[in-house]
PDB file of N, CA and C in Angstrom:
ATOM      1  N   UNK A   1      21.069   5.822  13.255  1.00  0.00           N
ATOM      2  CA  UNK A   1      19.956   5.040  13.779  1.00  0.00           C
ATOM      3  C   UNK A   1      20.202   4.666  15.244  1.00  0.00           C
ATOM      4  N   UNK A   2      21.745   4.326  15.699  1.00  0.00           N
ATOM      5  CA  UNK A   2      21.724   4.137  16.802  1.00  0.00           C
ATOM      6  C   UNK A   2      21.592   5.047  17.887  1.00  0.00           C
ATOM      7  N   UNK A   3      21.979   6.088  17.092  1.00  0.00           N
ATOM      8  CA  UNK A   3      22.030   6.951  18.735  1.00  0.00           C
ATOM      9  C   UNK A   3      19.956   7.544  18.595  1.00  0.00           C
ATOM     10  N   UNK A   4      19.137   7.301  18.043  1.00  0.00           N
ATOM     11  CA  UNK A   4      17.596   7.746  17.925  1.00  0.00           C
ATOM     12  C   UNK A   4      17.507   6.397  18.809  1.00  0.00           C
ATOM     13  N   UNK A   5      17.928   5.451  18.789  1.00  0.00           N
ATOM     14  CA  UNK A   5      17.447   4.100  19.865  1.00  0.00           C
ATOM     15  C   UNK A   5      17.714   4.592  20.689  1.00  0.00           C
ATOM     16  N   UNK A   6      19.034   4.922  21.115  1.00  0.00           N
ATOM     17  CA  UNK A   6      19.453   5.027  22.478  1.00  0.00           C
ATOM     18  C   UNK A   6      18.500   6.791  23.120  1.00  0.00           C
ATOM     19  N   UNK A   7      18.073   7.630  22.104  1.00  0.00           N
ATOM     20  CA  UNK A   7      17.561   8.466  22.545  1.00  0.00           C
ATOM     21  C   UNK A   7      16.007   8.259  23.742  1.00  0.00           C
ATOM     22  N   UNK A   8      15.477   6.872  22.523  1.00  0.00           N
ATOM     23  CA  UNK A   8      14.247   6.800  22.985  1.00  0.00           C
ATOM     24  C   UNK A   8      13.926   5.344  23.775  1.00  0.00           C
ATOM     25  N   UNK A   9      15.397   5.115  24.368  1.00  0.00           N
ATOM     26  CA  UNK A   9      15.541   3.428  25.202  1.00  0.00           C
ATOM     27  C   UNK A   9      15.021   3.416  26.347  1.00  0.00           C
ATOM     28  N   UNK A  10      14.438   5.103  27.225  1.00  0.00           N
ATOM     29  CA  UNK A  10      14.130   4.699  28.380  1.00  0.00           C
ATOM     30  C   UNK A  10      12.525   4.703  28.224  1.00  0.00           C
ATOM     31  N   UNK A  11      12.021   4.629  27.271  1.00  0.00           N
ATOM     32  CA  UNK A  11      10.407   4.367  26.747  1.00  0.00           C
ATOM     33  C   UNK A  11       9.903   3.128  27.352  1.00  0.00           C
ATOM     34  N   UNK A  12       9.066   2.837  27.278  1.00  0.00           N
ATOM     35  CA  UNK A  12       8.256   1.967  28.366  1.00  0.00           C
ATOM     36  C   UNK A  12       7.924   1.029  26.742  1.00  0.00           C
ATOM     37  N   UNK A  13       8.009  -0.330  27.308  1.00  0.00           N
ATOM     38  CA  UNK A  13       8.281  -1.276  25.742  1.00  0.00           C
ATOM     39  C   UNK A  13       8.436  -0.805  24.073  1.00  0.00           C
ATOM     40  N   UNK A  14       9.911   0.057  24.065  1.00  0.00           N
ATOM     41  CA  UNK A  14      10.258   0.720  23.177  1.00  0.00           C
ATOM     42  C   UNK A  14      10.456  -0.389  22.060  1.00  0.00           C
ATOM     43  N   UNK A  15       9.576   0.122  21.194  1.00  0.00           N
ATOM     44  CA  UNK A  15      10.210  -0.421  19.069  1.00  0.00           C
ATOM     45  C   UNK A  15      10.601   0.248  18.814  1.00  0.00           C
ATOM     46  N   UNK A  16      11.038  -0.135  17.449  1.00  0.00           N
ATOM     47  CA  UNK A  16      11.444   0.714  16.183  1.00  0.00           C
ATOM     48  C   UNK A  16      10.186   1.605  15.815  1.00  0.00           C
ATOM     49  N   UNK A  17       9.542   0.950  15.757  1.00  0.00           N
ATOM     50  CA  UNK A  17       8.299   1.702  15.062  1.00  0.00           C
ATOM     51  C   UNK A  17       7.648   2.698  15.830  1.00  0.00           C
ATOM     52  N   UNK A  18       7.570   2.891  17.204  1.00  0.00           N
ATOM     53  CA  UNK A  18       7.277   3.307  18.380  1.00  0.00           C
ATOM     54  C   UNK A  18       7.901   5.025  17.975  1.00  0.00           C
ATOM     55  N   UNK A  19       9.181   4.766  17.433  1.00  0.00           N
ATOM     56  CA  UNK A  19      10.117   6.282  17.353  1.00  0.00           C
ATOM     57  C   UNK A  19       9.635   7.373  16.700  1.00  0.00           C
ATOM     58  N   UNK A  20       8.810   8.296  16.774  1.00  0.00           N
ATOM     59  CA  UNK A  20       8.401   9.435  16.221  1.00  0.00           C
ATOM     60  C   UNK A  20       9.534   9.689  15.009  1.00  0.00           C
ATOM     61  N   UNK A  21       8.536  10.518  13.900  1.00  0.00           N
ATOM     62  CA  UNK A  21       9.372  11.237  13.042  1.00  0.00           C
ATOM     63  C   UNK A  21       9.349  12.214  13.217  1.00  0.00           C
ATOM     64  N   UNK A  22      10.669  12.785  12.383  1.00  0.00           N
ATOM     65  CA  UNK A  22      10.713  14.382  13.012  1.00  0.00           C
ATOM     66  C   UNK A  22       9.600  15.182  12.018  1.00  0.00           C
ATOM     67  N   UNK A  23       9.464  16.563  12.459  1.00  0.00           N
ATOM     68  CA  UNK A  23       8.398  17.156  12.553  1.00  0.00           C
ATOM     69  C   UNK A  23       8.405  18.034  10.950  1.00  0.00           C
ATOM     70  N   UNK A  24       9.642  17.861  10.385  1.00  0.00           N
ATOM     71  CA  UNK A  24       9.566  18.201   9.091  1.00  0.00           C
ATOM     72  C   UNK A  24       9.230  17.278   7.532  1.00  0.00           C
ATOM     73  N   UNK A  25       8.889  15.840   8.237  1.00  0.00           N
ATOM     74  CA  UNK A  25       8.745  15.041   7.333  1.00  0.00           C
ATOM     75  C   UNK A  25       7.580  15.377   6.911  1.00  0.00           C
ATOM     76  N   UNK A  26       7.092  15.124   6.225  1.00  0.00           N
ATOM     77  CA  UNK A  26       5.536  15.031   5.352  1.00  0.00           C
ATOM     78  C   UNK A  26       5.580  13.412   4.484  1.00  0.00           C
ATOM     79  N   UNK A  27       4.243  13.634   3.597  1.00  0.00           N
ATOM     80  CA  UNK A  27       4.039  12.144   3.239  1.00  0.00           C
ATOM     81  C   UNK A  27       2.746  12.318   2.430  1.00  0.00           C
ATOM     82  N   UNK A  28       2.288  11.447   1.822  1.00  0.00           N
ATOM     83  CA  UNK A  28       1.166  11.062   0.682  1.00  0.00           C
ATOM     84  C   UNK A  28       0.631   9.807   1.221  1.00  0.00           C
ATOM     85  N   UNK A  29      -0.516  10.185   0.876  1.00  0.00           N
ATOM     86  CA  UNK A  29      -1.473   8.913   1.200  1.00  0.00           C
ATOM     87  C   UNK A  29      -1.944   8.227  -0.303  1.00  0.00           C
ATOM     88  N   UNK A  30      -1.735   7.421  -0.965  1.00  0.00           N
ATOM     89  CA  UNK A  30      -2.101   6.748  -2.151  1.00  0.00           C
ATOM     90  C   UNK A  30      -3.188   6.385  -1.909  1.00  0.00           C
ATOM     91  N   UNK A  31      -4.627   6.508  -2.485  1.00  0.00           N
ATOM     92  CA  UNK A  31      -5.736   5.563  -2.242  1.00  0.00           C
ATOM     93  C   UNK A  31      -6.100   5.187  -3.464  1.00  0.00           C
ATOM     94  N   UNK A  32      -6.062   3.885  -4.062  1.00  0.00           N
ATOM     95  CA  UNK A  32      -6.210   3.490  -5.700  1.00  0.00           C
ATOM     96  C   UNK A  32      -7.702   3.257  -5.523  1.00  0.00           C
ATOM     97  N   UNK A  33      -8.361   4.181  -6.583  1.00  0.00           N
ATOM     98  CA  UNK A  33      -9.477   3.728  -7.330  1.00  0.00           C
ATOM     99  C   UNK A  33      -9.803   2.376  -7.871  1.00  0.00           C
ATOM    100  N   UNK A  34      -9.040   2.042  -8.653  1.00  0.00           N
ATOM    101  CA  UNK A  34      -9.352   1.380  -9.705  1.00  0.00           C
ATOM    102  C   UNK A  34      -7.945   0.530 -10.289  1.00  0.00           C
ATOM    103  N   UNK A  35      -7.770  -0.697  -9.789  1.00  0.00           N
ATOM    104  CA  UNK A  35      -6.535  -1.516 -10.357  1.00  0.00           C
ATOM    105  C   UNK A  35      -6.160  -2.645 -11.461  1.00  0.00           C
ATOM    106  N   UNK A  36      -5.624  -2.493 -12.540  1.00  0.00           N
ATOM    107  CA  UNK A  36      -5.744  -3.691 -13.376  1.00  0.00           C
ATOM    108  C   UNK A  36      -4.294  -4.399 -13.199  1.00  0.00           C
ATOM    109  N   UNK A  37      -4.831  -5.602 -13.423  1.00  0.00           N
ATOM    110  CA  UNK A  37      -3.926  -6.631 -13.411  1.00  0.00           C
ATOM    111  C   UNK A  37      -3.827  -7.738 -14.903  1.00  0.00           C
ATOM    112  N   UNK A  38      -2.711  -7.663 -15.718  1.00  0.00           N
ATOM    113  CA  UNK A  38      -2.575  -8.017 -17.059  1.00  0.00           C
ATOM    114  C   UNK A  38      -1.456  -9.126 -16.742  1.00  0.00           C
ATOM    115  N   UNK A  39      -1.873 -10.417 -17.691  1.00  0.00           N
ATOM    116  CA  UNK A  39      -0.885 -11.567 -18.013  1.00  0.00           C
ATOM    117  C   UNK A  39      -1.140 -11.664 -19.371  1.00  0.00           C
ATOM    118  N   UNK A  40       0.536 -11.442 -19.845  1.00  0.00           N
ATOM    119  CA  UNK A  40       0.789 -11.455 -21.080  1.00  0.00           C
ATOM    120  C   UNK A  40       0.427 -13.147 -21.356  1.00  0.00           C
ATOM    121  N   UNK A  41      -0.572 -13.521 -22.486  1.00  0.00           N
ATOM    122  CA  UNK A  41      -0.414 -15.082 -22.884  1.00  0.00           C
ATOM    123  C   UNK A  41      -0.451 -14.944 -24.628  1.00  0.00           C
ATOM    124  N   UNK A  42      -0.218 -16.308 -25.157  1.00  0.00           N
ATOM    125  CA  UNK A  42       0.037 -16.474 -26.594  1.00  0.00           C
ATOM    126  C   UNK A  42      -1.276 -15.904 -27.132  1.00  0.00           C
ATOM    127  N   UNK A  43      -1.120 -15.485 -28.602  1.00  0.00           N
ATOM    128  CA  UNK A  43      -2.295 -15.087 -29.529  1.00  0.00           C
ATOM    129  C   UNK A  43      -2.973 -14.092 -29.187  1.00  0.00           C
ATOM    130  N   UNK A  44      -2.016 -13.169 -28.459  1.00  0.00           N
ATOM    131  CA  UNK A  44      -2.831 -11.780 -27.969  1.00  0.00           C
ATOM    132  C   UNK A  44      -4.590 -12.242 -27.244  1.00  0.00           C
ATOM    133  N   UNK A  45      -3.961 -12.859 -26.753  1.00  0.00           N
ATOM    134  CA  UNK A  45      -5.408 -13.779 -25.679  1.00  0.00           C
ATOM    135  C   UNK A  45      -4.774 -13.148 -23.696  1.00  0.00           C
ATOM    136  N   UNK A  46      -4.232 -12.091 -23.628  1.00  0.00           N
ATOM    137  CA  UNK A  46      -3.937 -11.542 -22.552  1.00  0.00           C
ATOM    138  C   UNK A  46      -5.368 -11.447 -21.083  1.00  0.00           C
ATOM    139  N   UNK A  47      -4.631 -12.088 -20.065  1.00  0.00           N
ATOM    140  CA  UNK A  47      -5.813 -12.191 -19.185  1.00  0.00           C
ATOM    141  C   UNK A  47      -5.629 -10.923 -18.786  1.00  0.00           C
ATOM    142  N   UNK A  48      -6.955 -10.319 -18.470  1.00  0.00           N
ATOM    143  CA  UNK A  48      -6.662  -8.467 -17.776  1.00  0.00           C
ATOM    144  C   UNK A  48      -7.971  -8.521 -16.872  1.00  0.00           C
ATOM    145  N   UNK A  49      -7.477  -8.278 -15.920  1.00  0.00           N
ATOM    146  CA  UNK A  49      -9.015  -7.938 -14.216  1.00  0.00           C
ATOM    147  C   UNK A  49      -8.692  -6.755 -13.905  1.00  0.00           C
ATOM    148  N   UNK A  50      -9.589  -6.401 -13.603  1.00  0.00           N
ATOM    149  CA  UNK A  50      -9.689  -4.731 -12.839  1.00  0.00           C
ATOM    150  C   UNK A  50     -10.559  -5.173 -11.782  1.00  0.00           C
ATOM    151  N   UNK A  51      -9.735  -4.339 -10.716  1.00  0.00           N
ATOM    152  CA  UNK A  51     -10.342  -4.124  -9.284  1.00  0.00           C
ATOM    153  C   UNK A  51     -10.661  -3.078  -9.202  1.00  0.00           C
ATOM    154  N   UNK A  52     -12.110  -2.832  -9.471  1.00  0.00           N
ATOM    155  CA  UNK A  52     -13.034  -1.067  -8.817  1.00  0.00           C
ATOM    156  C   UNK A  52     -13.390  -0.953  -7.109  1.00  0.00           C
ATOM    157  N   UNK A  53     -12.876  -0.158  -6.893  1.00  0.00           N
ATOM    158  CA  UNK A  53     -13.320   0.618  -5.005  1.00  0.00           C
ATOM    159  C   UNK A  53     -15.100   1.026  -5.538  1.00  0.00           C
ATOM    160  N   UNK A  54     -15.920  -0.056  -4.596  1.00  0.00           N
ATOM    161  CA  UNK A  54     -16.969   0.327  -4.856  1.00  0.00           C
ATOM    162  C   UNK A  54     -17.411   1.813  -3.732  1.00  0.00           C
ATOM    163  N   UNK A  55     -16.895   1.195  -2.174  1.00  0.00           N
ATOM    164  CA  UNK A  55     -17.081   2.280  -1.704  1.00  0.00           C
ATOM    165  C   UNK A  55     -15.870   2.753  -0.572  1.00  0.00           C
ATOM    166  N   UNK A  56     -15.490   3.557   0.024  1.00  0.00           N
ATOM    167  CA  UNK A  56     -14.640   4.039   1.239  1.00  0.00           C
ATOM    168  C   UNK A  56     -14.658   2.528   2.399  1.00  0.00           C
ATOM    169  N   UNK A  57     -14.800   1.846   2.408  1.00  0.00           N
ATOM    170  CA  UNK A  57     -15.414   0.603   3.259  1.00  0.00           C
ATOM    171  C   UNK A  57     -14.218  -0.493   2.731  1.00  0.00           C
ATOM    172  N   UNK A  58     -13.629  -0.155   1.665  1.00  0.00           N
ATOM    173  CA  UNK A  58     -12.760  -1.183   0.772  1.00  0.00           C
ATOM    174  C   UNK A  58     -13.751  -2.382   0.336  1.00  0.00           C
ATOM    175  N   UNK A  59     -14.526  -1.793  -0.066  1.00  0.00           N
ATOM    176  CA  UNK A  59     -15.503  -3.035  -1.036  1.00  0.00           C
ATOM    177  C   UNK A  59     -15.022  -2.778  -2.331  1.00  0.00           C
ATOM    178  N   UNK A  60     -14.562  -4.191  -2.993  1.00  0.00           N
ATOM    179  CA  UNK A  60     -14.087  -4.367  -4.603  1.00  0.00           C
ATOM    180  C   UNK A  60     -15.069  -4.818  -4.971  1.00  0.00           C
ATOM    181  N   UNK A  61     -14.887  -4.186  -6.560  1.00  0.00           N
ATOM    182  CA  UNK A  61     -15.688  -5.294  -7.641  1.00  0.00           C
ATOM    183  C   UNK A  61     -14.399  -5.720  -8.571  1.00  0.00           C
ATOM    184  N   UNK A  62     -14.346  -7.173  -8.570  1.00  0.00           N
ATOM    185  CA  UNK A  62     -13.616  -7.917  -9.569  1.00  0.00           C
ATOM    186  C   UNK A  62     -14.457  -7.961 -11.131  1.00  0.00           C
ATOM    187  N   UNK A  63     -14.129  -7.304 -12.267  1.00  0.00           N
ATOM    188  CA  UNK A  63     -14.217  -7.812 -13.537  1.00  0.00           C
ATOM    189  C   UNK A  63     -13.194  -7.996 -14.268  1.00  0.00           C
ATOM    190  N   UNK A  64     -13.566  -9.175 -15.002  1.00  0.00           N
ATOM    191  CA  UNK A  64     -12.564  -9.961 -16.204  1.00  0.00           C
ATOM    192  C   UNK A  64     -12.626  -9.040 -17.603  1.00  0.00           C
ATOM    193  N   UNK A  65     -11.564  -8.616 -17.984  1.00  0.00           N
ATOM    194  CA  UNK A  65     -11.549  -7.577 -19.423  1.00  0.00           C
ATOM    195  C   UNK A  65     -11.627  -8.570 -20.179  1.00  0.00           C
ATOM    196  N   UNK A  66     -10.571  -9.159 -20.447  1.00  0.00           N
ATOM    197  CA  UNK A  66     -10.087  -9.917 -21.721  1.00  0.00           C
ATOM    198  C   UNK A  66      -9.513 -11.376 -20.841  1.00  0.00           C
ATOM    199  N   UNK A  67      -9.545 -12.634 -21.683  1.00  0.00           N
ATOM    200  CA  UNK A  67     -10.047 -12.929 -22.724  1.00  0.00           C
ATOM    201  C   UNK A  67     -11.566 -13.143 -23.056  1.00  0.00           C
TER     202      UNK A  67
END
């Protein structure tokens, strides 16, 4: 790590984050549809919400499953 700082120290207000990756990395973009969220409670009375992507805009719809 140190010597990629010192590579890229004469950069004009150099970060960390600023440092290019090298050119063989690749990567995934995750975009969730659709997310539920479950709390275990007594008497099989479990709270469960789902978050739906209504559109590309990141508009949710919150609904309550259970209880």
């Amino acid at each position: 790590m140190k010597q990629i700082e010192k590579k890229h120290d004469g950069d004009k207000a150099h970060e960390i984050k600023d440092i290019p990756c090298p050119e063989f990395w690749g990567g995934l973009r995750d975009v969730p549809l659709l997310i539920e969220f479950w709390q275990c409670r007594e008497h099989r009375l479990h709270d469960r919400f789902v978050y739906k992507r209504q559109t590309e805009d990141d508009d949710w719809k919150i609904m309550r499953l259970s209880p």
